[in-house]
C-alpha atoms as a PDB file:
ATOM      1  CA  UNK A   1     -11.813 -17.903  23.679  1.00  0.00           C
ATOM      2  CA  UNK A   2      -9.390 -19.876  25.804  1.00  0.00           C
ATOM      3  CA  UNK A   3      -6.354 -20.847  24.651  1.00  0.00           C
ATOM      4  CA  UNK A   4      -5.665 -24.797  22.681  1.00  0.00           C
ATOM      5  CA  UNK A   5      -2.249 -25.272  24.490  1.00  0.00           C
ATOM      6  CA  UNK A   6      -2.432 -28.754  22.744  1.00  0.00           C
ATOM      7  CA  UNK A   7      -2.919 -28.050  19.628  1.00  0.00           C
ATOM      8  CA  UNK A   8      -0.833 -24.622  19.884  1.00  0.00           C
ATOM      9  CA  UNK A   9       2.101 -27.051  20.523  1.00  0.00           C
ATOM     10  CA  UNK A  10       1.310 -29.418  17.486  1.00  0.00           C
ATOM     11  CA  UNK A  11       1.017 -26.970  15.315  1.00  0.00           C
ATOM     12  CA  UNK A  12       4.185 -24.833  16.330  1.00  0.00           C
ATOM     13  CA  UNK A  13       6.307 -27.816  16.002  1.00  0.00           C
ATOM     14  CA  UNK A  14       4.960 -28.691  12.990  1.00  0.00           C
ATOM     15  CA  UNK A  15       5.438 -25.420  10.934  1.00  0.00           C
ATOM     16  CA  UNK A  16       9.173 -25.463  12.544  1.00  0.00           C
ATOM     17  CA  UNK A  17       9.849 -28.477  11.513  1.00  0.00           C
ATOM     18  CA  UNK A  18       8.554 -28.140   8.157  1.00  0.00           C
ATOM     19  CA  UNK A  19      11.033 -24.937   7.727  1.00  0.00           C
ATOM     20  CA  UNK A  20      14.220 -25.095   6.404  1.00  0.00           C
ATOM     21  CA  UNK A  21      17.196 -22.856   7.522  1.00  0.00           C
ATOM     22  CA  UNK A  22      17.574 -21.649   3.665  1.00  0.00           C
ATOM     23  CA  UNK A  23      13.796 -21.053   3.817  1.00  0.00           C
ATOM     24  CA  UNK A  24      14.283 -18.042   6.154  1.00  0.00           C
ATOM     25  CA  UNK A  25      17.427 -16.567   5.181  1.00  0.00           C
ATOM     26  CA  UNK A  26      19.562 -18.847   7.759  1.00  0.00           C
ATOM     27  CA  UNK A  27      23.031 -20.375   6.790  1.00  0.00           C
ATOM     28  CA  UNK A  28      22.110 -24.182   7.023  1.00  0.00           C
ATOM     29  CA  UNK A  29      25.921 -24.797   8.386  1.00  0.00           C
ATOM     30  CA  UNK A  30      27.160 -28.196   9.066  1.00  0.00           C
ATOM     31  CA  UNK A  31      26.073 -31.162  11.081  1.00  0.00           C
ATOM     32  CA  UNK A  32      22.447 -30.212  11.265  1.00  0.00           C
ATOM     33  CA  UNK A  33      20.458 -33.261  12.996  1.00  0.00           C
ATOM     34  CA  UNK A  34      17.397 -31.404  13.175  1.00  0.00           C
ATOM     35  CA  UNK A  35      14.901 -31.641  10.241  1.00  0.00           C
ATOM     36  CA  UNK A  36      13.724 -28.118  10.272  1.00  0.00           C
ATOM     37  CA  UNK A  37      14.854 -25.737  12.017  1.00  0.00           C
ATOM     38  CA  UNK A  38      15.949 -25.709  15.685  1.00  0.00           C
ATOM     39  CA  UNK A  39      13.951 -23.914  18.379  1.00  0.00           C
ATOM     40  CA  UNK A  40      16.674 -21.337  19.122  1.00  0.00           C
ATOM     41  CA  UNK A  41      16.400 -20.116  15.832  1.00  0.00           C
ATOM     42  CA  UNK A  42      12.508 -19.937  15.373  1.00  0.00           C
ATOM     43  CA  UNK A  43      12.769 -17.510  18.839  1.00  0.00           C
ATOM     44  CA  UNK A  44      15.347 -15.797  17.076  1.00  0.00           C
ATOM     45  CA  UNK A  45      13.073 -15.083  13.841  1.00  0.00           C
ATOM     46  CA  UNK A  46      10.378 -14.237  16.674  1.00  0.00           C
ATOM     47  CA  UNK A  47      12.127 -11.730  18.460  1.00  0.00           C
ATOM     48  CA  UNK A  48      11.692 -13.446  21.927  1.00  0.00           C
ATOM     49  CA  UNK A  49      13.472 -16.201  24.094  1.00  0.00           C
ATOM     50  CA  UNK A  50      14.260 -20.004  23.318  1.00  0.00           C
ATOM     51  CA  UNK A  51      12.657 -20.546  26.347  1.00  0.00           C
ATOM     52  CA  UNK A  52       9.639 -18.932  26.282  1.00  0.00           C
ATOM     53  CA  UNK A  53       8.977 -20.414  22.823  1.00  0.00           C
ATOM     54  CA  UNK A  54      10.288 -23.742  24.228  1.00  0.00           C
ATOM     55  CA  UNK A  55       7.560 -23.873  26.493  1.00  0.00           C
ATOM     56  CA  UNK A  56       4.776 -23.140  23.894  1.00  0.00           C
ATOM     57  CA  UNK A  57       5.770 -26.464  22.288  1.00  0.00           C
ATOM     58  CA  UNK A  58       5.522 -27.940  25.483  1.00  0.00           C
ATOM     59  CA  UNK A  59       2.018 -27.001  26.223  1.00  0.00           C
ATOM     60  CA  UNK A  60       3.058 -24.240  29.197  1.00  0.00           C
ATOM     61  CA  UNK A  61       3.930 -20.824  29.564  1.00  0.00           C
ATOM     62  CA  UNK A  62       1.817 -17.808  29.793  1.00  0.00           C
ATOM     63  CA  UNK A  63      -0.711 -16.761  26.751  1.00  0.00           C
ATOM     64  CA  UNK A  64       0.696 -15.201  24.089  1.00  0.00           C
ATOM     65  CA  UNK A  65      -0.394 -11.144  23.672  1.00  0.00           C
ATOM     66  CA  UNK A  66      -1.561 -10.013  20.303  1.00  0.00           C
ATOM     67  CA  UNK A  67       1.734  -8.714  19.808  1.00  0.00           C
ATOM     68  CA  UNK A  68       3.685 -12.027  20.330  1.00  0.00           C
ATOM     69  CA  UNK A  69       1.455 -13.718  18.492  1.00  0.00           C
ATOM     70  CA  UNK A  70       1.725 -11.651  15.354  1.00  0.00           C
ATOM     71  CA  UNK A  71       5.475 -11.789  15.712  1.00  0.00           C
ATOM     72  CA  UNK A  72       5.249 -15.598  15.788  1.00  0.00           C
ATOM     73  CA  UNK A  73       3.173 -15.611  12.649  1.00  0.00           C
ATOM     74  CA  UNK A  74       5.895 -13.565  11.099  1.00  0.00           C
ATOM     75  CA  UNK A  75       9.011 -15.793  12.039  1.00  0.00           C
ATOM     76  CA  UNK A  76       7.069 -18.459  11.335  1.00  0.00           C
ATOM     77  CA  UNK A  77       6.412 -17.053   7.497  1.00  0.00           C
ATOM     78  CA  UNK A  78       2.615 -18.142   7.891  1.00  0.00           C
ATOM     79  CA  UNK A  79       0.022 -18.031   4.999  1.00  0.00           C
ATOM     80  CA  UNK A  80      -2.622 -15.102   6.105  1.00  0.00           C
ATOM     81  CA  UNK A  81      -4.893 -18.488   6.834  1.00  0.00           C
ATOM     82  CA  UNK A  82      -2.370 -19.921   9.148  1.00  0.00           C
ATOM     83  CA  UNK A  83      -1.693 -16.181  10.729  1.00  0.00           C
ATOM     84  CA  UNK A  84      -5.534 -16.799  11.703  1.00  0.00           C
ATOM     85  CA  UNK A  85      -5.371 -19.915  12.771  1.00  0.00           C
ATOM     86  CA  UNK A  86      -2.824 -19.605  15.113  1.00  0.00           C
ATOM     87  CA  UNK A  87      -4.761 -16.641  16.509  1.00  0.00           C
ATOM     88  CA  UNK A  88      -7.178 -18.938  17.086  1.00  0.00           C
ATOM     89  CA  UNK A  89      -4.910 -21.491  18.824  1.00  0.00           C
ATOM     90  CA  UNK A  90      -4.115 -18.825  21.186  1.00  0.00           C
ATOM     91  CA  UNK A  91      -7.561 -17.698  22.357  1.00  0.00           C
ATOM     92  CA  UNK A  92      -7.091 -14.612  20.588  1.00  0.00           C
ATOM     93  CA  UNK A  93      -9.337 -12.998  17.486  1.00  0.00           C
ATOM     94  CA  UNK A  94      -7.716 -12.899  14.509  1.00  0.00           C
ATOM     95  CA  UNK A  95      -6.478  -9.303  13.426  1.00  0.00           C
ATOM     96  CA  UNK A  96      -7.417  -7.545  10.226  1.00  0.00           C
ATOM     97  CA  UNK A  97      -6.572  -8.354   6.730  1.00  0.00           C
ATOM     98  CA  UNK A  98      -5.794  -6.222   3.786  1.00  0.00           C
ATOM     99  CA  UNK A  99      -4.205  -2.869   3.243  1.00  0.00           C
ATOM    100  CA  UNK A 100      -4.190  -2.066   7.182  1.00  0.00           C
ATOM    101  CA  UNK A 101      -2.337  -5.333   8.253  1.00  0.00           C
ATOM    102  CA  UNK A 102       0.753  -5.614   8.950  1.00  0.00           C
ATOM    103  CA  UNK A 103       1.248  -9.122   8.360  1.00  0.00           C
ATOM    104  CA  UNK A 104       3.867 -10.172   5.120  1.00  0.00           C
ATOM    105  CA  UNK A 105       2.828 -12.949   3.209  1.00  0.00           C
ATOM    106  CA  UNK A 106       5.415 -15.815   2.661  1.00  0.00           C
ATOM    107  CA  UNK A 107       5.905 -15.375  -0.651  1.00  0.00           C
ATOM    108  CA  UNK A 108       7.642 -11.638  -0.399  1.00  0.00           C
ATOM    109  CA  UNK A 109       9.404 -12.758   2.763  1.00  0.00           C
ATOM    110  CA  UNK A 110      11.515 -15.461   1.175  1.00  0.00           C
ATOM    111  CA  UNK A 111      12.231 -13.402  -1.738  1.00  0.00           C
ATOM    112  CA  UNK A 112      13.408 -11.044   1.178  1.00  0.00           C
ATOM    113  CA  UNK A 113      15.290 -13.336   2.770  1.00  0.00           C
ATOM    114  CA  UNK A 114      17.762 -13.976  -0.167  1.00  0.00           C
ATOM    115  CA  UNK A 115      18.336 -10.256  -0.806  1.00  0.00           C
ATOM    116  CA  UNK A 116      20.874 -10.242   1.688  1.00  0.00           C
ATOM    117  CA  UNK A 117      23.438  -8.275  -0.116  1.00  0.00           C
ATOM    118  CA  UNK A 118      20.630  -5.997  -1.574  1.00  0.00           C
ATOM    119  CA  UNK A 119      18.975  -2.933  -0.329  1.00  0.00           C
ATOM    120  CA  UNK A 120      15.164  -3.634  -0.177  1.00  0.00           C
ATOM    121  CA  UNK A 121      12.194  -3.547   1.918  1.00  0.00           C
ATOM    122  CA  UNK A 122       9.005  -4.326   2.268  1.00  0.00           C
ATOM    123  CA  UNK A 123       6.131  -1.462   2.481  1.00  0.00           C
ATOM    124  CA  UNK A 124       2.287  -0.976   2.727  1.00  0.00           C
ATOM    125  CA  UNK A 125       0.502   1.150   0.503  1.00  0.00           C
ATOM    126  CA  UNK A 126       0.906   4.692   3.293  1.00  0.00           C
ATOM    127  CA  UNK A 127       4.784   3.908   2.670  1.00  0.00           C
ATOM    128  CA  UNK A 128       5.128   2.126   6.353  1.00  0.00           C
ATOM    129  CA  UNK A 129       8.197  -0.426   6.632  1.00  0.00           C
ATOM    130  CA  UNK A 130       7.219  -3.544   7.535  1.00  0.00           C
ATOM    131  CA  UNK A 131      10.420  -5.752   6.675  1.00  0.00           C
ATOM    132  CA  UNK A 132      14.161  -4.302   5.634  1.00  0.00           C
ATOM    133  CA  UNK A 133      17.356  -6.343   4.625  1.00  0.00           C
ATOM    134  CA  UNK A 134      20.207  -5.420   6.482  1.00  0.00           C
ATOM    135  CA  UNK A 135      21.685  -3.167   3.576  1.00  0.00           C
ATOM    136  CA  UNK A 136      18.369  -1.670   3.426  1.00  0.00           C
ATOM    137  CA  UNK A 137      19.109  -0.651   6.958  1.00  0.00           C
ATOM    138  CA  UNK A 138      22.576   0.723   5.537  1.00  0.00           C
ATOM    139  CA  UNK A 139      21.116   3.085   3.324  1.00  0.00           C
ATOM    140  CA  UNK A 140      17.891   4.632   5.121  1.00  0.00           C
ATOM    141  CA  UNK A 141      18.221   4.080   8.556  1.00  0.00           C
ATOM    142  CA  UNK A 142      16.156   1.441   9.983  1.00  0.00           C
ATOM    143  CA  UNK A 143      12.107   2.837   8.919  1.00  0.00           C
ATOM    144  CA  UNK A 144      10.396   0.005  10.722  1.00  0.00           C
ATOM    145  CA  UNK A 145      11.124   1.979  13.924  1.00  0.00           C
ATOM    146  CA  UNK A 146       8.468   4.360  13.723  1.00  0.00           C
ATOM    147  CA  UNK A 147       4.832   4.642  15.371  1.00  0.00           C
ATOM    148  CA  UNK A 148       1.551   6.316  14.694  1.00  0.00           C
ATOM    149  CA  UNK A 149       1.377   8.377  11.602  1.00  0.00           C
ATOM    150  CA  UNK A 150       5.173   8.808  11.085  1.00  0.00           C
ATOM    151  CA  UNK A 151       5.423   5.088  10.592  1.00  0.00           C
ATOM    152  CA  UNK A 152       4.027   6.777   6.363  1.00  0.00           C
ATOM    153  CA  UNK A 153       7.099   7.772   4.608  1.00  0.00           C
ATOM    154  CA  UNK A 154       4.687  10.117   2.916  1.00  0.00           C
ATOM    155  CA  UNK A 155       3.728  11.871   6.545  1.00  0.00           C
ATOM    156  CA  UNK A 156       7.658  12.016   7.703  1.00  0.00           C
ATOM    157  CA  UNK A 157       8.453  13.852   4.339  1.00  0.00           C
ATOM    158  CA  UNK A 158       6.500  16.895   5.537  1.00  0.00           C
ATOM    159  CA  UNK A 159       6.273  16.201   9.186  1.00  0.00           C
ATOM    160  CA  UNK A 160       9.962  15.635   9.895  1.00  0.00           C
ATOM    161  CA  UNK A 161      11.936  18.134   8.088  1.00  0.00           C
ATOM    162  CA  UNK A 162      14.980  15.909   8.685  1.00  0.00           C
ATOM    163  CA  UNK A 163      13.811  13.040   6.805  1.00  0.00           C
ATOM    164  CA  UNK A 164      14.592  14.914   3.268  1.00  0.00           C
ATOM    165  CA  UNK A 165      18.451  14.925   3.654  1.00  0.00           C
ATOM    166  CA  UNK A 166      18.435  11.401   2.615  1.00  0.00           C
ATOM    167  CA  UNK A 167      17.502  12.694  -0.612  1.00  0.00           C
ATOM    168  CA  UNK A 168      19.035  14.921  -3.409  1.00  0.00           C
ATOM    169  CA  UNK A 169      17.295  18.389  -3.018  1.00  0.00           C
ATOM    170  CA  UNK A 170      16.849  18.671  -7.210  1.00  0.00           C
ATOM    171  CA  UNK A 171      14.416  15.771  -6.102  1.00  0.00           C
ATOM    172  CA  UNK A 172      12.165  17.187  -3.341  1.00  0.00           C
ATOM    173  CA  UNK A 173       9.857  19.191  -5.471  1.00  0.00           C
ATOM    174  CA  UNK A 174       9.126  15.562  -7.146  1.00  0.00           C
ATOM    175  CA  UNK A 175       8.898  13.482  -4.448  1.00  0.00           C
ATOM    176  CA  UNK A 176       6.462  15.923  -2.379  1.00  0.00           C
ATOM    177  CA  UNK A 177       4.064  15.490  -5.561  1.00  0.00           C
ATOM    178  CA  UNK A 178       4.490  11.945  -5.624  1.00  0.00           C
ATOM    179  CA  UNK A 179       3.714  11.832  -1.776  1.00  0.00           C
ATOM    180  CA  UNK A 180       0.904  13.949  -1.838  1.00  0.00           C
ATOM    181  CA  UNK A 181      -0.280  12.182  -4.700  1.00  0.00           C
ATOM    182  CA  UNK A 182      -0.356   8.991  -3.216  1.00  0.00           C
ATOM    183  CA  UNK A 183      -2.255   9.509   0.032  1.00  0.00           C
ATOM    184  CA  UNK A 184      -5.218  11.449  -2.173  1.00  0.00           C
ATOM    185  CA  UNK A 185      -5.370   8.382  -4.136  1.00  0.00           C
ATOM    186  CA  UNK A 186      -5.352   5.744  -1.102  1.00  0.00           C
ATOM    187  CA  UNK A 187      -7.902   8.402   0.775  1.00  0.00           C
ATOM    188  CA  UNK A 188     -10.116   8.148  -1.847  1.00  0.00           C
ATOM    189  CA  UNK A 189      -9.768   4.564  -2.442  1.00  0.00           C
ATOM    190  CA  UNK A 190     -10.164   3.739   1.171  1.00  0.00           C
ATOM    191  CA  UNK A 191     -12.736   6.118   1.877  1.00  0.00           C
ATOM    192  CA  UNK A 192     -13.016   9.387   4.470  1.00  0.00           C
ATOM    193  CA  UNK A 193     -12.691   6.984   7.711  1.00  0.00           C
ATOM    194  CA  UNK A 194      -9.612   5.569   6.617  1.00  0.00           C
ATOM    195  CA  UNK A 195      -6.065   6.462   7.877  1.00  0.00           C
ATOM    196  CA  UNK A 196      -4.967   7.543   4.301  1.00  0.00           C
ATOM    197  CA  UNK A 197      -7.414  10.203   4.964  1.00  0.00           C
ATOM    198  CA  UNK A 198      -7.065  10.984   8.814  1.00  0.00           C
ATOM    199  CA  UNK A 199      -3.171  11.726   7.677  1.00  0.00           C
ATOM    200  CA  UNK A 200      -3.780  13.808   5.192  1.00  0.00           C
ATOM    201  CA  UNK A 201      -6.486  15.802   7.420  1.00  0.00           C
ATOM    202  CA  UNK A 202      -2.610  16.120  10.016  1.00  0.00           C
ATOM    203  CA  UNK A 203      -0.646  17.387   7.183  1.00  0.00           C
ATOM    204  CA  UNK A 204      -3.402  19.960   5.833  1.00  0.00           C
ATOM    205  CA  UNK A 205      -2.972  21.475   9.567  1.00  0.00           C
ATOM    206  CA  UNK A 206       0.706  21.379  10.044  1.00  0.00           C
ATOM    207  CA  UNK A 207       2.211  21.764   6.387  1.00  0.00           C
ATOM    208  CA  UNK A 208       1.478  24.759   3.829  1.00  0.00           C
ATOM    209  CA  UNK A 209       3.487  22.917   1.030  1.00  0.00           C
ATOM    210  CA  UNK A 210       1.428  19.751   1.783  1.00  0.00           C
ATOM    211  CA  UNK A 211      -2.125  22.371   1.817  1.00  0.00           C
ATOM    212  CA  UNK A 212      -0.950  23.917  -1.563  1.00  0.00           C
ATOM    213  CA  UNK A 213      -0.164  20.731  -3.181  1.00  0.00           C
ATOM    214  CA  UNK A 214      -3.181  18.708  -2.093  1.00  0.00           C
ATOM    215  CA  UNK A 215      -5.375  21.766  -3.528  1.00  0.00           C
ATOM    216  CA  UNK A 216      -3.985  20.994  -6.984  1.00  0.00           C
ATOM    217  CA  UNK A 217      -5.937  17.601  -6.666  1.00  0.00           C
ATOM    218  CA  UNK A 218      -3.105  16.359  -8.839  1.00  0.00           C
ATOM    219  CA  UNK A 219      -2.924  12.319  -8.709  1.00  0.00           C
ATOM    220  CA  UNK A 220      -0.968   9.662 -10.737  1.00  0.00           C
ATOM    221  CA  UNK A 221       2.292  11.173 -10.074  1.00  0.00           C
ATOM    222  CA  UNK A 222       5.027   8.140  -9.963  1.00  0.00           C
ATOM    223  CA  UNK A 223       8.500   7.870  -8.845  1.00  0.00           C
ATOM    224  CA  UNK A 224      11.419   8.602 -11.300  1.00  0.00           C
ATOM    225  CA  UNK A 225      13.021   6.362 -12.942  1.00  0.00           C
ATOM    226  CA  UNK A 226      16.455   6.727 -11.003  1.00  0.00           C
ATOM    227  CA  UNK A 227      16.338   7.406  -7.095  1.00  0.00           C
ATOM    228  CA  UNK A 228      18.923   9.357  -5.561  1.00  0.00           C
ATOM    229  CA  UNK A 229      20.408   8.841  -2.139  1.00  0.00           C
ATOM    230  CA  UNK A 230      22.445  11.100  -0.241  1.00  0.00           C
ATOM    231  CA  UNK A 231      23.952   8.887   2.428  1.00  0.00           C
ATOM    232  CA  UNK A 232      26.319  10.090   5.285  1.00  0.00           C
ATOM    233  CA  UNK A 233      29.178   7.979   4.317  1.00  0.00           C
ATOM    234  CA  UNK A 234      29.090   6.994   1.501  1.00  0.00           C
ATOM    235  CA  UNK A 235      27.683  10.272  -0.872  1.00  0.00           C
ATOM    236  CA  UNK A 236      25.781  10.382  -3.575  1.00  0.00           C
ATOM    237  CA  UNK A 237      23.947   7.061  -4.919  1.00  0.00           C
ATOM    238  CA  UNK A 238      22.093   6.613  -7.670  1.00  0.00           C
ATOM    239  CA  UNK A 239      19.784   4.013  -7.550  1.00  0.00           C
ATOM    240  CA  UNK A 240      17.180   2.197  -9.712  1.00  0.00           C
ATOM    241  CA  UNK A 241      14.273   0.795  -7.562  1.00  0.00           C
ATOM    242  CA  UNK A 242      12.142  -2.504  -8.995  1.00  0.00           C
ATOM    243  CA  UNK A 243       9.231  -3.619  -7.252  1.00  0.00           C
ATOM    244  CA  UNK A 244       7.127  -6.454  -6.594  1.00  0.00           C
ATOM    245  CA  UNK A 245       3.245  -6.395  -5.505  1.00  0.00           C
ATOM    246  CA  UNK A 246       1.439  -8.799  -3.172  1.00  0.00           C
ATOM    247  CA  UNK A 247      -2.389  -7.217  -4.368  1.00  0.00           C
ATOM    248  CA  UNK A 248      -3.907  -9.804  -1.375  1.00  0.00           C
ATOM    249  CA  UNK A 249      -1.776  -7.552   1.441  1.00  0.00           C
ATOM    250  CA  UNK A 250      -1.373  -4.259  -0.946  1.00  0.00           C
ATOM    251  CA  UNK A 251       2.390  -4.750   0.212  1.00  0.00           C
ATOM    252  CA  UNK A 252       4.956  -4.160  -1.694  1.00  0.00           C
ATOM    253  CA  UNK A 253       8.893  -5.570  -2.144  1.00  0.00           C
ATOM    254  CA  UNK A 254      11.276  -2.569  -2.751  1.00  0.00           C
ATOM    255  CA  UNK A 255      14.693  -3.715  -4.830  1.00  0.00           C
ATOM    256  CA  UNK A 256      17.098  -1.251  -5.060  1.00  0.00           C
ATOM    257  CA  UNK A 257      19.913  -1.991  -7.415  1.00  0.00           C
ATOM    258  CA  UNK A 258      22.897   0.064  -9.402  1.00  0.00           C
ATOM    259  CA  UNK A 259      24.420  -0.706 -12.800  1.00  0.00           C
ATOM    260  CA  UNK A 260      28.007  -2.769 -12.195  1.00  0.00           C
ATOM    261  CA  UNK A 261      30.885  -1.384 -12.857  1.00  0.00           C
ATOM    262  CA  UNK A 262      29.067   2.412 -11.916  1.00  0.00           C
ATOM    263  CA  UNK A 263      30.397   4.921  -9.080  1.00  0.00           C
ATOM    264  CA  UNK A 264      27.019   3.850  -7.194  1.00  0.00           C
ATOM    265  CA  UNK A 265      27.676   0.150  -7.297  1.00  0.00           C
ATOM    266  CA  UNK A 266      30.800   0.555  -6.207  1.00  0.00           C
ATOM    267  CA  UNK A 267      29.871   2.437  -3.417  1.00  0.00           C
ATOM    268  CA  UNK A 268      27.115   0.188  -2.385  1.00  0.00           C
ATOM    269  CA  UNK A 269      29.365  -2.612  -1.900  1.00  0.00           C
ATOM    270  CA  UNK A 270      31.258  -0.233   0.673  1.00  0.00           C
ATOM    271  CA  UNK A 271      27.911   0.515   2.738  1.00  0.00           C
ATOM    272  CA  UNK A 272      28.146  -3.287   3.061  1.00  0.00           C
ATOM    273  CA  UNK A 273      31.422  -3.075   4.804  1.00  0.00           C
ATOM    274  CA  UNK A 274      30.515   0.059   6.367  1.00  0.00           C
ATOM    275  CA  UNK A 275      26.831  -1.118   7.780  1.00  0.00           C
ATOM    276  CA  UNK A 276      24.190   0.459   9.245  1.00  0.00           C
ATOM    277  CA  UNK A 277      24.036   4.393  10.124  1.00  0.00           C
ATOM    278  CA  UNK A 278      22.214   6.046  12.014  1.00  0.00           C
ATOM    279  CA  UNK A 279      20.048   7.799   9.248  1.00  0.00           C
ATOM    280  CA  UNK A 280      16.425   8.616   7.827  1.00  0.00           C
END
């Protein structure tokens, strides 16, 4: 497939222009000319230059990798059909739907993009970050940075000892049930070829908690009902968690929220003046 520089172009400037700043989490600000948004702040949501986006709108420029195109699709909030589409544009094959992709639908990214002031985050069904708010980022680290099988929350917990002193130790016992839990029930939903199953086949080399738990075949094991964070800077939180499922992606949006007026709200709206650690 060769690439429709064309109608790459048309349809870029389209979608741009059909965006509005407060569609993507953007402060509209005053004396905006431009009906949708402005190219400098589409290659901002892309993560790449206003110039090299510039020149896709002008019909130029080198062909986008798989990579930039997927990042485009993203700042662009496409539908999973215009994700392909613009694949398609590009010269490039589509890339996979479902549980594996990586791709967040539109609807959970503008619900995203007004949690601001909230810790949440967006995460497949292995427990890989895909999106984070910026207080998200304040209270776990930034999760989206990982690769291979450590991008799994459930991996990390017994690959990386390090990543369970975010958490309240009365709590560990839980959470490696829930973890081991959930990949048993997404290896056996996704079958023995899947990754669900390749991790667990890591784990039962490298971790005799994770081999003695998985040999209880125990499933169905869900998070509490308050989560407990044990941040650098801030303490002790106590957090309830509310989430939100997109069953076409098997993503899901993460809310994490205290009571007003309690120790942990309080202290949440001091991570927000503090910012991001270094954490997770």
């Amino acid at each position: 497939m060769t690439i429709d520089r064309a109608g790459l172009a048309a349809f870029l400037r389209h979608r741009r222009e059909s965006l509005q700043p407060e569609d993507v989490g953007l402060p509209r600000g005053q004396r905006r000319r431009t009906s949708g948004l402005r190219r400098e702040e589409v290659a901002a949501l892309c993560h790449m230059s206003t110039d090299y986006y510039a020149r896709l709108e002008r019909e130029r420029g080198p062909q986008p990798s798989p990579q930039m195109a997927a990042s485009i699709a993203q700042g662009l909030h496409l539908s999973l059909e215009e994700r392909d589409h613009l694949f398609r544009l590009i010269g490039l094959g589509p890339p996979v739907r479902g549980a594996a992709g990586d791709h967040v639908g539109p609807g959970l990214l503008r619900i995203l993009d007004r949690l601001a002031d909230t810790p949440a985050e967006i995460v497949g069904e292995l427990g890989e970050t895909l999106r984070q708010t910026p207080l998200g980022v304040a209270l776990t680290g930034d999760t989206t940075r990982f690769t291979g099988p450590e991008r799994s929350m459930g991996y990390r917990w017994f690959a990386r000892p390090e990543t369970r002193t975010l958490y309240a130790p009365e709590d560990h016992a839980h959470l490696s049930r829930m973890f081991t839990s959930g990949l048993r029930e997404v290896a056996t939903l996704r079958g023995p070829d899947s990754r669900a199953a390749h991790y667990a086949g890591l784990l039962l080399e490298r971790s005799e908690e994770f081999r003695a738990l998985w040999d209880t075949h125990e499933v169905g094991v869900g998070p509490q009902q308050v989560k407990r964070f044990l941040h650098p800077e801030v303490g002790l939180l106590e957090l309830n968690c509310q989430s939100l499922l997109d069953t076409e992606q098997s993503h899901r949006l993460l809310v994490y929220t205290a009571a007003p007026g309690s120790e942990s709200y309080e202290k949440l709206r001091l991570l927000s003046v503090i910012g991001t650690q270094t954490v997770g």
